[in-house]
PDB file of N, CA and C in Angstrom:
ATOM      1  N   UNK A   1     -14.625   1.973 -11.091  1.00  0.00           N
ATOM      2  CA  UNK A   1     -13.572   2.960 -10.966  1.00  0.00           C
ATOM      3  C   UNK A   1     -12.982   2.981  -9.555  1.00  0.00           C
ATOM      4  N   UNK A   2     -13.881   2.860  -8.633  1.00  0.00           N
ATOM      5  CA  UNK A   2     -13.075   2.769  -6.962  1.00  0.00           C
ATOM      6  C   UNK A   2     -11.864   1.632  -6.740  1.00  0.00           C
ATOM      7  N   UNK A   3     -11.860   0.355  -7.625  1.00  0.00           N
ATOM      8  CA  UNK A   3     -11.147  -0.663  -7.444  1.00  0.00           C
ATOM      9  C   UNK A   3      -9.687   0.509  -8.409  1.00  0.00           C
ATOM     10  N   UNK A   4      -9.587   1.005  -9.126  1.00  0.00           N
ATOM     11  CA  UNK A   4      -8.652   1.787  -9.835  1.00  0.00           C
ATOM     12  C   UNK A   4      -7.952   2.651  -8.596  1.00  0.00           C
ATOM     13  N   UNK A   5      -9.266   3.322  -7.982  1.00  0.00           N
ATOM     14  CA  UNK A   5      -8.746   4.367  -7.021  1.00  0.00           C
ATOM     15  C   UNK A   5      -7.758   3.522  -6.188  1.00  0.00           C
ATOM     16  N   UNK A   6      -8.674   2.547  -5.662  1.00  0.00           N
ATOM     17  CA  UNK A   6      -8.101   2.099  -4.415  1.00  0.00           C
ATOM     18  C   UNK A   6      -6.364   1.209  -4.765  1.00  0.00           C
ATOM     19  N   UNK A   7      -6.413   0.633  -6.007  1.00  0.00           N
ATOM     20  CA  UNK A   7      -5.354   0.102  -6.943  1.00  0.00           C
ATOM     21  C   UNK A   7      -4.083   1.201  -6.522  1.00  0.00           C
ATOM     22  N   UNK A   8      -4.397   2.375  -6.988  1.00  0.00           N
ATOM     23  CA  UNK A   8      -3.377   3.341  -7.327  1.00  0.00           C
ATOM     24  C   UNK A   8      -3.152   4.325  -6.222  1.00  0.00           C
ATOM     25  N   UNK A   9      -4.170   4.369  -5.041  1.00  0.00           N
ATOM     26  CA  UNK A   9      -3.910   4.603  -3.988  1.00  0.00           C
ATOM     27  C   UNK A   9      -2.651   3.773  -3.204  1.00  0.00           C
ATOM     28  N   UNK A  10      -2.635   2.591  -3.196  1.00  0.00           N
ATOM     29  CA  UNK A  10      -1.945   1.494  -2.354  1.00  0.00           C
ATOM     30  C   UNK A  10      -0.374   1.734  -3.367  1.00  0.00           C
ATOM     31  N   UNK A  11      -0.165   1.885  -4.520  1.00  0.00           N
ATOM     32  CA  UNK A  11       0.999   1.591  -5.329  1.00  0.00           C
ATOM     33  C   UNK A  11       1.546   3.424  -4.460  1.00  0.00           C
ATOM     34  N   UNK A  12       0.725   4.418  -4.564  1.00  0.00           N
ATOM     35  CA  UNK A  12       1.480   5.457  -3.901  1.00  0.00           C
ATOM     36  C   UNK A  12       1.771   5.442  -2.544  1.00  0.00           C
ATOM     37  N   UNK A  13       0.943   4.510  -1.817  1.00  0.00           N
ATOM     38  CA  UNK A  13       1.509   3.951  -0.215  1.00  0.00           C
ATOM     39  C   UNK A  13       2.977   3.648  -0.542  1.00  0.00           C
ATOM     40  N   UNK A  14       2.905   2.850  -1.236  1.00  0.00           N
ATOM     41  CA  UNK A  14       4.390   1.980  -1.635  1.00  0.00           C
ATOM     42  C   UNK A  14       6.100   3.275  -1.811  1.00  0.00           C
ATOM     43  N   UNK A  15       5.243   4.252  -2.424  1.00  0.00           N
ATOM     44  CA  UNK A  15       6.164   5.370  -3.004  1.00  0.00           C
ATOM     45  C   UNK A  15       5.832   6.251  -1.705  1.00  0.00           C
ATOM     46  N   UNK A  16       5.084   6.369  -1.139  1.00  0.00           N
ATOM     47  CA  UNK A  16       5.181   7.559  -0.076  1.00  0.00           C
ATOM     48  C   UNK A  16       6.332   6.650   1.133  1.00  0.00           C
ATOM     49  N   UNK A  17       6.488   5.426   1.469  1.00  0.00           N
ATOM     50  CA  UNK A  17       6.915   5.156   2.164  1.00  0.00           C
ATOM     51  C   UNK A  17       8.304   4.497   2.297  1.00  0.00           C
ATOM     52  N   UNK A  18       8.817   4.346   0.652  1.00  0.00           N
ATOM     53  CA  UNK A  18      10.036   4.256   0.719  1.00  0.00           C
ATOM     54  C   UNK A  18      11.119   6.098   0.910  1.00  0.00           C
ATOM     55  N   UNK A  19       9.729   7.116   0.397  1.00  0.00           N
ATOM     56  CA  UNK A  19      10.541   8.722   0.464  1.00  0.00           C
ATOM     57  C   UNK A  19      10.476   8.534   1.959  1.00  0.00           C
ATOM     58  N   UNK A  20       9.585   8.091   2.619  1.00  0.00           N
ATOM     59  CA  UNK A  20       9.777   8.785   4.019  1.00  0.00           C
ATOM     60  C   UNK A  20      11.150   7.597   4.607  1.00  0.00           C
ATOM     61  N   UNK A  21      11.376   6.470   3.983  1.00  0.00           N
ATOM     62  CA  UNK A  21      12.957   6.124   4.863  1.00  0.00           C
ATOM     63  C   UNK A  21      14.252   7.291   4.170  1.00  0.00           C
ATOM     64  N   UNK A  22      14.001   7.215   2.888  1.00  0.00           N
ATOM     65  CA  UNK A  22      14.757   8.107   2.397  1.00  0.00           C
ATOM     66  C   UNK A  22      14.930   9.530   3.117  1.00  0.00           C
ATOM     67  N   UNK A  23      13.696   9.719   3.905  1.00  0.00           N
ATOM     68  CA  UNK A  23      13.832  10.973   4.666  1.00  0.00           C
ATOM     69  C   UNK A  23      14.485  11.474   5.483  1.00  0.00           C
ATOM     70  N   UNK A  24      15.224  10.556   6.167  1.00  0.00           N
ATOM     71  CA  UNK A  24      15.995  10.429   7.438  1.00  0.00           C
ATOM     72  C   UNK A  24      15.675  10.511   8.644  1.00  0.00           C
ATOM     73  N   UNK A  25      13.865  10.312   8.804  1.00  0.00           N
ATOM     74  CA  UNK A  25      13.049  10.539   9.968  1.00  0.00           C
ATOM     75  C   UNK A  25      12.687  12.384   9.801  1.00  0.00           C
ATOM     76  N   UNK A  26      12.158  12.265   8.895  1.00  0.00           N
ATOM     77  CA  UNK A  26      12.461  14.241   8.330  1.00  0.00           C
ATOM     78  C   UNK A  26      13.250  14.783   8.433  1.00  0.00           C
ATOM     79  N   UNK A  27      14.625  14.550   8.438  1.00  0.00           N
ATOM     80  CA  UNK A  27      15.579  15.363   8.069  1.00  0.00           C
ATOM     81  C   UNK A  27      15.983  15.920   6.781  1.00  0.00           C
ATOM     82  N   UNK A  28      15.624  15.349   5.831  1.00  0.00           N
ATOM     83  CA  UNK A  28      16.436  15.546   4.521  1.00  0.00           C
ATOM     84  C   UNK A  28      14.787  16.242   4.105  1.00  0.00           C
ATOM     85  N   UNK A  29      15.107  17.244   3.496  1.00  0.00           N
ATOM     86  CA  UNK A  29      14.279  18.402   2.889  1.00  0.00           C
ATOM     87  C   UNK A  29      12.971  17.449   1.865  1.00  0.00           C
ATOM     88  N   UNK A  30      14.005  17.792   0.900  1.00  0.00           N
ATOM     89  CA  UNK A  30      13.102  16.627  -0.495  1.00  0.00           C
ATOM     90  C   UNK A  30      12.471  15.105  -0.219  1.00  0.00           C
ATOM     91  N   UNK A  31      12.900  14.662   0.044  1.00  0.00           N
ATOM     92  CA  UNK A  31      12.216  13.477   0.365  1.00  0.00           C
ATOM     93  C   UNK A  31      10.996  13.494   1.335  1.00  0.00           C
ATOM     94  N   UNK A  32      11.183  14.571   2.390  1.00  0.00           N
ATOM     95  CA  UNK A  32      10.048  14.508   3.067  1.00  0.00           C
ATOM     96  C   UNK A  32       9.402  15.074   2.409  1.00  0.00           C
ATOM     97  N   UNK A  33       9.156  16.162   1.233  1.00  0.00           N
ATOM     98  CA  UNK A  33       8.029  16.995   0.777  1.00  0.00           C
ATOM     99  C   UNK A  33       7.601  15.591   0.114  1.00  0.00           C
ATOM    100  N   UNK A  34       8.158  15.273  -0.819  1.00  0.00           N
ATOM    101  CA  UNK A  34       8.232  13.651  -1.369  1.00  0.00           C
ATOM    102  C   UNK A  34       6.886  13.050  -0.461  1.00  0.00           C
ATOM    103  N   UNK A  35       7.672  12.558   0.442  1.00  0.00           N
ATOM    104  CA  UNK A  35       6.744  11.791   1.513  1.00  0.00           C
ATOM    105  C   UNK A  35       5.329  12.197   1.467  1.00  0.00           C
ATOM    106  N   UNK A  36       5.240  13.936   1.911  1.00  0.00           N
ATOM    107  CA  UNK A  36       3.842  14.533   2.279  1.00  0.00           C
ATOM    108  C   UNK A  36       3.424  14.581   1.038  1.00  0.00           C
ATOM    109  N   UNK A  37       3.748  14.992   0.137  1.00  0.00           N
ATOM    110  CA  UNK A  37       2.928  14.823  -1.434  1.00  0.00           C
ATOM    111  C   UNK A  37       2.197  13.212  -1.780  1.00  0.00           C
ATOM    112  N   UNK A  38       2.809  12.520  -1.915  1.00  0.00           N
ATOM    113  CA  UNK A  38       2.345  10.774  -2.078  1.00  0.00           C
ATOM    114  C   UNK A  38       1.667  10.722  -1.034  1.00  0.00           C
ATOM    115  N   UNK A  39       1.734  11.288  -0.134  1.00  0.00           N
ATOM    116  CA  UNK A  39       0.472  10.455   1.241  1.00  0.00           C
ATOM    117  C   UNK A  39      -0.608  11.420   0.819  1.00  0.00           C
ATOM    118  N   UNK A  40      -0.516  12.329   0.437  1.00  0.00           N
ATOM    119  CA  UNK A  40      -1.972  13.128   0.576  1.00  0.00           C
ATOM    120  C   UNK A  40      -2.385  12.697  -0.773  1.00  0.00           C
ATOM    121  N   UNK A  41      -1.862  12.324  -2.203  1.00  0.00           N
ATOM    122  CA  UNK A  41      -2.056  11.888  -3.469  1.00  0.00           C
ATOM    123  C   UNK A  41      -2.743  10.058  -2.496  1.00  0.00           C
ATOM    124  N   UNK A  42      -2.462   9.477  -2.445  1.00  0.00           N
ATOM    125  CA  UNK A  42      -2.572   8.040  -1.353  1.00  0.00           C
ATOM    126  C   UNK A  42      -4.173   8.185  -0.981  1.00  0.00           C
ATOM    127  N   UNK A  43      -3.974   8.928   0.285  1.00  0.00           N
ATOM    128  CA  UNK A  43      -5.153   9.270   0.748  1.00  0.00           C
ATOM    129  C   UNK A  43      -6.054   9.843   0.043  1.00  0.00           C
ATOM    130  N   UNK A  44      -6.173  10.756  -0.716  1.00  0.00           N
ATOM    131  CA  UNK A  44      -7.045  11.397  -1.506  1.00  0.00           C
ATOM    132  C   UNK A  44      -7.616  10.196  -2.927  1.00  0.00           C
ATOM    133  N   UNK A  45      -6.794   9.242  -3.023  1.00  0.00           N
ATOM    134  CA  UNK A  45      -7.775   8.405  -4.068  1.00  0.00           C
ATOM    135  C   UNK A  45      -8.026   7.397  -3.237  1.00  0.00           C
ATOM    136  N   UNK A  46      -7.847   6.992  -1.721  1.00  0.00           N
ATOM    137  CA  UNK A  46      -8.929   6.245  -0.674  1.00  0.00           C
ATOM    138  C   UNK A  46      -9.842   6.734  -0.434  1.00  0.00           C
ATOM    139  N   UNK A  47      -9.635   7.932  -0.749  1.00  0.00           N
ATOM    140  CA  UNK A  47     -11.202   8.562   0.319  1.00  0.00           C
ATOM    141  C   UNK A  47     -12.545   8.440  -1.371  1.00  0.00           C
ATOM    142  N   UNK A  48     -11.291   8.563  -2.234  1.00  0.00           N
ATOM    143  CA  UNK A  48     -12.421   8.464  -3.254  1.00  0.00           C
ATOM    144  C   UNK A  48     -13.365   6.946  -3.658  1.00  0.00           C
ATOM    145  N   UNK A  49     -12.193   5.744  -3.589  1.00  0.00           N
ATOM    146  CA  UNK A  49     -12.618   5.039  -3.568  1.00  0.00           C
ATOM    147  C   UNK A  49     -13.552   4.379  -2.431  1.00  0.00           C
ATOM    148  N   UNK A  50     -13.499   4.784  -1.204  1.00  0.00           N
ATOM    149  CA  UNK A  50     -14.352   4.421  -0.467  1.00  0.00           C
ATOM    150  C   UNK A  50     -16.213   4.978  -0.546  1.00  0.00           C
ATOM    151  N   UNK A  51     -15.643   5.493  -1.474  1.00  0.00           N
ATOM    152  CA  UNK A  51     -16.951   6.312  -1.403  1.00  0.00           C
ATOM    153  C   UNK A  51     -18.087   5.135  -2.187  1.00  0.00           C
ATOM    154  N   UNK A  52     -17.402   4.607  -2.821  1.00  0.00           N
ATOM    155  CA  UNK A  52     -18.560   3.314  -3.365  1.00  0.00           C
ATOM    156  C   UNK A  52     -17.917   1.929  -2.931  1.00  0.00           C
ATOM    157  N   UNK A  53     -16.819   1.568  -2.046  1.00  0.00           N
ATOM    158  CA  UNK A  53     -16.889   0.061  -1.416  1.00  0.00           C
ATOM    159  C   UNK A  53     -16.788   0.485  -0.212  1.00  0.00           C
ATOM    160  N   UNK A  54     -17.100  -0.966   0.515  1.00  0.00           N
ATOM    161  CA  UNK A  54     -16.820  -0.598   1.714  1.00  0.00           C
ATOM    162  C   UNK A  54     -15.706  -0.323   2.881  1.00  0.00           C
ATOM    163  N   UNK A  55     -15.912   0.177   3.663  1.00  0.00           N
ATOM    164  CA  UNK A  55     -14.281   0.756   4.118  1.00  0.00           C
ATOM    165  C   UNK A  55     -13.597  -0.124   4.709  1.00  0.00           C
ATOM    166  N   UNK A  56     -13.870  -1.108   4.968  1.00  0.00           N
ATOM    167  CA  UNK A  56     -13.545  -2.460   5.857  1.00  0.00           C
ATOM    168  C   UNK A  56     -12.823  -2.703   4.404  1.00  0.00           C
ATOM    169  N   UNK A  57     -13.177  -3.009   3.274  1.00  0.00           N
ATOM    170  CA  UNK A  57     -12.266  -3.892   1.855  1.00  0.00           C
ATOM    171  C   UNK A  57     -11.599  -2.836   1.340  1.00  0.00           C
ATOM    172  N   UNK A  58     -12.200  -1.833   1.472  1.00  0.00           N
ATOM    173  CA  UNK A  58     -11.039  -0.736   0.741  1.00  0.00           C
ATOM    174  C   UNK A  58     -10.128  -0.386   1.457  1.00  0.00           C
ATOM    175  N   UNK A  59     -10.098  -0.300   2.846  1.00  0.00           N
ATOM    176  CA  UNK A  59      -8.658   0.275   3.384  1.00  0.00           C
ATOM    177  C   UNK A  59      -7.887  -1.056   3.741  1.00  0.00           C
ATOM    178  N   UNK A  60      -7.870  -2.248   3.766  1.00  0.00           N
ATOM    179  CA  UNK A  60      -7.841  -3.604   3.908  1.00  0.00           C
ATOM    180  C   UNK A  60      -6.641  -3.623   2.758  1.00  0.00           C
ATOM    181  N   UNK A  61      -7.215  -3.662   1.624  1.00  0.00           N
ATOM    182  CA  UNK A  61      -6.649  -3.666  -0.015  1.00  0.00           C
ATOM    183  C   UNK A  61      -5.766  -2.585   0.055  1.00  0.00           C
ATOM    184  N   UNK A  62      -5.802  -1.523   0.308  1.00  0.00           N
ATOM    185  CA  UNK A  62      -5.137  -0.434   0.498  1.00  0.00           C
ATOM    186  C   UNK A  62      -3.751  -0.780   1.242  1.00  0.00           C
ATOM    187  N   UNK A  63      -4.193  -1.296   2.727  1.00  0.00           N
ATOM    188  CA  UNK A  63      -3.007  -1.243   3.332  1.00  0.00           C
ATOM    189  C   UNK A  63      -2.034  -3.156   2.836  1.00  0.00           C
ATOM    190  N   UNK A  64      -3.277  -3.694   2.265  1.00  0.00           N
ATOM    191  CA  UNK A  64      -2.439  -4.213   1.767  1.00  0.00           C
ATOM    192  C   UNK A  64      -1.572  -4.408   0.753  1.00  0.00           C
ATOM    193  N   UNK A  65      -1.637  -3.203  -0.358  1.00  0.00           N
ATOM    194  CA  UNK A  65      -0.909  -3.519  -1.260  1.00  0.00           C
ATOM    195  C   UNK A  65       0.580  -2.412  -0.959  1.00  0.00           C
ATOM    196  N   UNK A  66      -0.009  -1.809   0.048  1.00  0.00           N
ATOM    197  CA  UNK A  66       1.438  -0.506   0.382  1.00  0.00           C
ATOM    198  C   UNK A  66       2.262  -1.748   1.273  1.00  0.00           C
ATOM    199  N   UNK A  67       1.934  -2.668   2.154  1.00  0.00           N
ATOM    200  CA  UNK A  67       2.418  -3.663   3.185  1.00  0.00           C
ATOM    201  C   UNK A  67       3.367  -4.587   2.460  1.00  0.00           C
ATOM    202  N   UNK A  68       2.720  -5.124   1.184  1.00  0.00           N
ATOM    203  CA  UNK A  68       3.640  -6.133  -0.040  1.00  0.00           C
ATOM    204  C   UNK A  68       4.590  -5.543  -0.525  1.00  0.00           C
ATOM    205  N   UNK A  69       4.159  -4.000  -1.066  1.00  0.00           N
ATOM    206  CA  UNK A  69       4.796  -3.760  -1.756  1.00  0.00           C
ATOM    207  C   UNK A  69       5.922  -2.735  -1.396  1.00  0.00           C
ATOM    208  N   UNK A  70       6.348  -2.417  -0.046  1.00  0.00           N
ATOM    209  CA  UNK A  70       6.976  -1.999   0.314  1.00  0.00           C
ATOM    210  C   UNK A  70       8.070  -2.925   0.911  1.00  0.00           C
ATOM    211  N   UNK A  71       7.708  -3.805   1.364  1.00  0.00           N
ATOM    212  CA  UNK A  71       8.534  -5.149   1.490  1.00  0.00           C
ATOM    213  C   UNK A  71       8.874  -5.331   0.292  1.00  0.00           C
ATOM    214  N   UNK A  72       8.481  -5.500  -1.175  1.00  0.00           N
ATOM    215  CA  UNK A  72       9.601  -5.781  -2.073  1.00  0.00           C
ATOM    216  C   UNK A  72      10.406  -4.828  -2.353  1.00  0.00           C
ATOM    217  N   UNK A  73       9.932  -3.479  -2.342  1.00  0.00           N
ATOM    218  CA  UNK A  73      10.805  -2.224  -2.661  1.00  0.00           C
ATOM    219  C   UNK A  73      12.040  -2.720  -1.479  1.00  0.00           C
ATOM    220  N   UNK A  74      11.644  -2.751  -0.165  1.00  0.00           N
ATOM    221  CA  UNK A  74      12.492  -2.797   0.427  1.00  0.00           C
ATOM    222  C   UNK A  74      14.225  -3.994   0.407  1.00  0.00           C
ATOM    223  N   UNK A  75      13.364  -4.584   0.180  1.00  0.00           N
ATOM    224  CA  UNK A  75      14.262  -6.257  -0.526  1.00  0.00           C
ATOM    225  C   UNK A  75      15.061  -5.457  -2.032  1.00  0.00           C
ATOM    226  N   UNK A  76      14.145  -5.126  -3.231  1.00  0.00           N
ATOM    227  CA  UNK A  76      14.851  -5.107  -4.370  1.00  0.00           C
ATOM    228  C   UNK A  76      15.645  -3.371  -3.885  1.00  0.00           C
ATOM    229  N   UNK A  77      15.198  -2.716  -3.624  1.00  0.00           N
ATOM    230  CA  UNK A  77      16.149  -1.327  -4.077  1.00  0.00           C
ATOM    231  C   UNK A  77      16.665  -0.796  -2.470  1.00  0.00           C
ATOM    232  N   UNK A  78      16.370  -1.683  -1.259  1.00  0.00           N
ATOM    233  CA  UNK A  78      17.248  -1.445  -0.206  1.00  0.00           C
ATOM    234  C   UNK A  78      17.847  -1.984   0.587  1.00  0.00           C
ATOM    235  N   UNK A  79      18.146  -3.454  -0.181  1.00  0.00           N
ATOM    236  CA  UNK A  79      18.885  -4.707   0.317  1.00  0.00           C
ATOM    237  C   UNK A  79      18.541  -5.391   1.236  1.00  0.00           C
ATOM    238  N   UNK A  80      16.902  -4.975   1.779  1.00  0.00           N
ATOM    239  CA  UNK A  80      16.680  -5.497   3.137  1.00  0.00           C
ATOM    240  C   UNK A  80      16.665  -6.906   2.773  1.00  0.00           C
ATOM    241  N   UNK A  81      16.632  -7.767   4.146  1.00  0.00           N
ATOM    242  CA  UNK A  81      16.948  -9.324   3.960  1.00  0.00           C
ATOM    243  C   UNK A  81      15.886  -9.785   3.467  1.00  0.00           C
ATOM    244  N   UNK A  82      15.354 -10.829   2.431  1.00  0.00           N
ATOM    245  CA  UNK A  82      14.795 -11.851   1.787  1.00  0.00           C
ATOM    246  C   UNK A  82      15.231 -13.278   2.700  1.00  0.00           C
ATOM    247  N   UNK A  83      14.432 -13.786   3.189  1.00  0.00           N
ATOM    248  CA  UNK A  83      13.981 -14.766   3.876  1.00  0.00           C
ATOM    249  C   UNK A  83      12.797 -15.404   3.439  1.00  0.00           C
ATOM    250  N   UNK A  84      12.722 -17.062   3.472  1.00  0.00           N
ATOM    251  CA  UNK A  84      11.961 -17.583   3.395  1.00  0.00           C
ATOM    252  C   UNK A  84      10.337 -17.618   3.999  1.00  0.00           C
ATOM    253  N   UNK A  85      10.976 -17.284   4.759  1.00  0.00           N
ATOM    254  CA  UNK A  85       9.931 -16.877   6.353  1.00  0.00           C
ATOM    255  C   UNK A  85       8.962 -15.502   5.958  1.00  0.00           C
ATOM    256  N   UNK A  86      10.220 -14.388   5.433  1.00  0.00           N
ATOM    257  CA  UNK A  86       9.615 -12.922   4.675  1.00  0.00           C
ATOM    258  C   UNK A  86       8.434 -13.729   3.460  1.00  0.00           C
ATOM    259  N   UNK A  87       9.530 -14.002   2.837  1.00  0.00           N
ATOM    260  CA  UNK A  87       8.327 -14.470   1.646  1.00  0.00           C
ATOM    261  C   UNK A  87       6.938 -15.184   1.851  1.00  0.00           C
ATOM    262  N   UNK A  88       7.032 -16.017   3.070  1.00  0.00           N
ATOM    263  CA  UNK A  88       6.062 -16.619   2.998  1.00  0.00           C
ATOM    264  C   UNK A  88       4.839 -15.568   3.920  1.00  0.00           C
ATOM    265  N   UNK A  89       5.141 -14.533   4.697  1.00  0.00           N
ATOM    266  CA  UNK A  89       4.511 -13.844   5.307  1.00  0.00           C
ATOM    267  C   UNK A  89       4.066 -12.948   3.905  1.00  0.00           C
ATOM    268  N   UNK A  90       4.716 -12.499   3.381  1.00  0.00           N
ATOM    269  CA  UNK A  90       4.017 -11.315   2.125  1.00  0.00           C
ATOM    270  C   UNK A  90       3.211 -12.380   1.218  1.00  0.00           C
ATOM    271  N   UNK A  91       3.652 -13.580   0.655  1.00  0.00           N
ATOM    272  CA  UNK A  91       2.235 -14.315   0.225  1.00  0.00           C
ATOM    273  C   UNK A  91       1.017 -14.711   1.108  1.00  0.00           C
ATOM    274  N   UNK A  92       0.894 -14.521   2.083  1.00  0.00           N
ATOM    275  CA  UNK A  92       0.018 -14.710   3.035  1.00  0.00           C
ATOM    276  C   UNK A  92      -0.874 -13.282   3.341  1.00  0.00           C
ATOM    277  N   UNK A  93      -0.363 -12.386   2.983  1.00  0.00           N
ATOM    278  CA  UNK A  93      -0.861 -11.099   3.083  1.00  0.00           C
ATOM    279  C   UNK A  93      -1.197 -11.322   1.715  1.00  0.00           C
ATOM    280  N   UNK A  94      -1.148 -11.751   0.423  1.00  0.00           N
ATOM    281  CA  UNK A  94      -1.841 -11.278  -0.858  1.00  0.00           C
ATOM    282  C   UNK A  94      -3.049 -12.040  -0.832  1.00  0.00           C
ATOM    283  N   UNK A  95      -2.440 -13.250   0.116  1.00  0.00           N
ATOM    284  CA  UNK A  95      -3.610 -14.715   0.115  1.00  0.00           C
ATOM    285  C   UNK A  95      -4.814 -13.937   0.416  1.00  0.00           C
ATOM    286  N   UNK A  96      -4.845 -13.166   1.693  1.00  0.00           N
ATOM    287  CA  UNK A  96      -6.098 -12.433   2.704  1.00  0.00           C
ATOM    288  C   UNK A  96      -6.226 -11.466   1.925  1.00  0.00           C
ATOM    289  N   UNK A  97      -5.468 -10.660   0.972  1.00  0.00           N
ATOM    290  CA  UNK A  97      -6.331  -9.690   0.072  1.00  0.00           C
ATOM    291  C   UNK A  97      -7.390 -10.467  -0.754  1.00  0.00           C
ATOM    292  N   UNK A  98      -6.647 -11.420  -1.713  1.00  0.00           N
ATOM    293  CA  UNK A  98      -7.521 -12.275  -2.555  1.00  0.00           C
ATOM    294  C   UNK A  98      -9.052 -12.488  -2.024  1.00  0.00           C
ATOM    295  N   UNK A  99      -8.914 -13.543  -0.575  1.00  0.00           N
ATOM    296  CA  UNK A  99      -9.987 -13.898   0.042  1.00  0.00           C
ATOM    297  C   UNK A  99     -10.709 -12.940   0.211  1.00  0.00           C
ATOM    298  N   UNK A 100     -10.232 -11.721   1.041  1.00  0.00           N
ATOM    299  CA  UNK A 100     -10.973 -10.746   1.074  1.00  0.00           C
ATOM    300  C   UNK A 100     -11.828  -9.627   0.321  1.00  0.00           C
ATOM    301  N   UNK A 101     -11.098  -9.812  -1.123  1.00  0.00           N
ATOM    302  CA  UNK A 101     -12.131  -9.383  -2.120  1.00  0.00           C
ATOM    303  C   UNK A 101     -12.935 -10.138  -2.843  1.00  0.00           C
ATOM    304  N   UNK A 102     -13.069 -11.669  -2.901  1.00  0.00           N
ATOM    305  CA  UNK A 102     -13.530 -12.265  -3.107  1.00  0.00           C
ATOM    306  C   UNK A 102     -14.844 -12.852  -2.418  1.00  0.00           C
ATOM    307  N   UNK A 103     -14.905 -12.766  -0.882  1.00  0.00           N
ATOM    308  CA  UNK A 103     -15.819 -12.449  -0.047  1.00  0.00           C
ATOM    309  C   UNK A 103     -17.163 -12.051  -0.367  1.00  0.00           C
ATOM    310  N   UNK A 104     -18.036 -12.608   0.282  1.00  0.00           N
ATOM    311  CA  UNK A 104     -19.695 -11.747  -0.230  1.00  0.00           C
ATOM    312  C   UNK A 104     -19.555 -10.405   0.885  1.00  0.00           C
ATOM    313  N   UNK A 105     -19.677  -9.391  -0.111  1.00  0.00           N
ATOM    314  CA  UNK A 105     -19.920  -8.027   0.695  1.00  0.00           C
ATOM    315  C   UNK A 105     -18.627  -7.049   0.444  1.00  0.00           C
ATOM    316  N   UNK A 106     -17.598  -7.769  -0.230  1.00  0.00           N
ATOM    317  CA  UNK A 106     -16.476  -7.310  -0.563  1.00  0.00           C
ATOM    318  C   UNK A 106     -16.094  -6.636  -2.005  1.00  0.00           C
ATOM    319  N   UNK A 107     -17.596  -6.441  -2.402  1.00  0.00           N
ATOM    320  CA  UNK A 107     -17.612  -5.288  -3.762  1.00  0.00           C
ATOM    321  C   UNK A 107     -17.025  -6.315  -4.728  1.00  0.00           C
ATOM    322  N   UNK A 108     -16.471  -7.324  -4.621  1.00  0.00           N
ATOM    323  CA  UNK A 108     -15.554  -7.866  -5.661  1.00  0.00           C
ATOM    324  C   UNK A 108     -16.432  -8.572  -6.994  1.00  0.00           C
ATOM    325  N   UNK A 109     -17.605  -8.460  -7.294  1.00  0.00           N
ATOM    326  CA  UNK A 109     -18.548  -8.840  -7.763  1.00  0.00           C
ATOM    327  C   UNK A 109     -19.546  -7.601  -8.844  1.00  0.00           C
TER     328      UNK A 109
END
């Protein structure tokens, strides 16, 4: 169940951090409550999942799936630039998740 937590923790990284550009640096009302709601929903299923892996692979996985996946949010729904160079840096970040849960000591087992 912690690999779930930590799963659905990182997909609300993704959503807490496209509200907070939407925010205007906290200006705009909604989006920042937005923001503070998904980070504390975020955080609150890390802290759960850490509770049975270790915090080195769980916040690792964590920040890496808010890191990917905010780079594609950002590309598909805010036109940011797509580059070859981008792409090959966000497969390189899934590469070191992979490895890293795959790892002895990395719960992935």
């Amino acid at each position: 169940m912690a690999w779930v937590y930590i799963l659905i923790a990182g997909l609300l990284e993704i959503v807490w951090a496209y509200f907070m550009k939407q925010s205007d640096g906290f200006t705009r009302l909604w989006p920042s409550v937005a923001t503070l709601a998904f980070m504390v929903a975020s955080f609150t299923l890390l802290s759960m999942g850490m509770k049975s892996l270790p915090m080195g692979t769980a916040y690792v996985v964590w920040t890496g799936i808010g890191a990917v996946g905010a780079f594609v949010v950002g590309v598909v729904l805010l036109g940011e630039t797509l580059s070859l160079w981008r792409v090959a840096a966000a497969l390189l970040v899934v590469a070191g998740l992979v490895i890293f849960r795959l790892a002895p000591g990395g719960s992935g087992h």
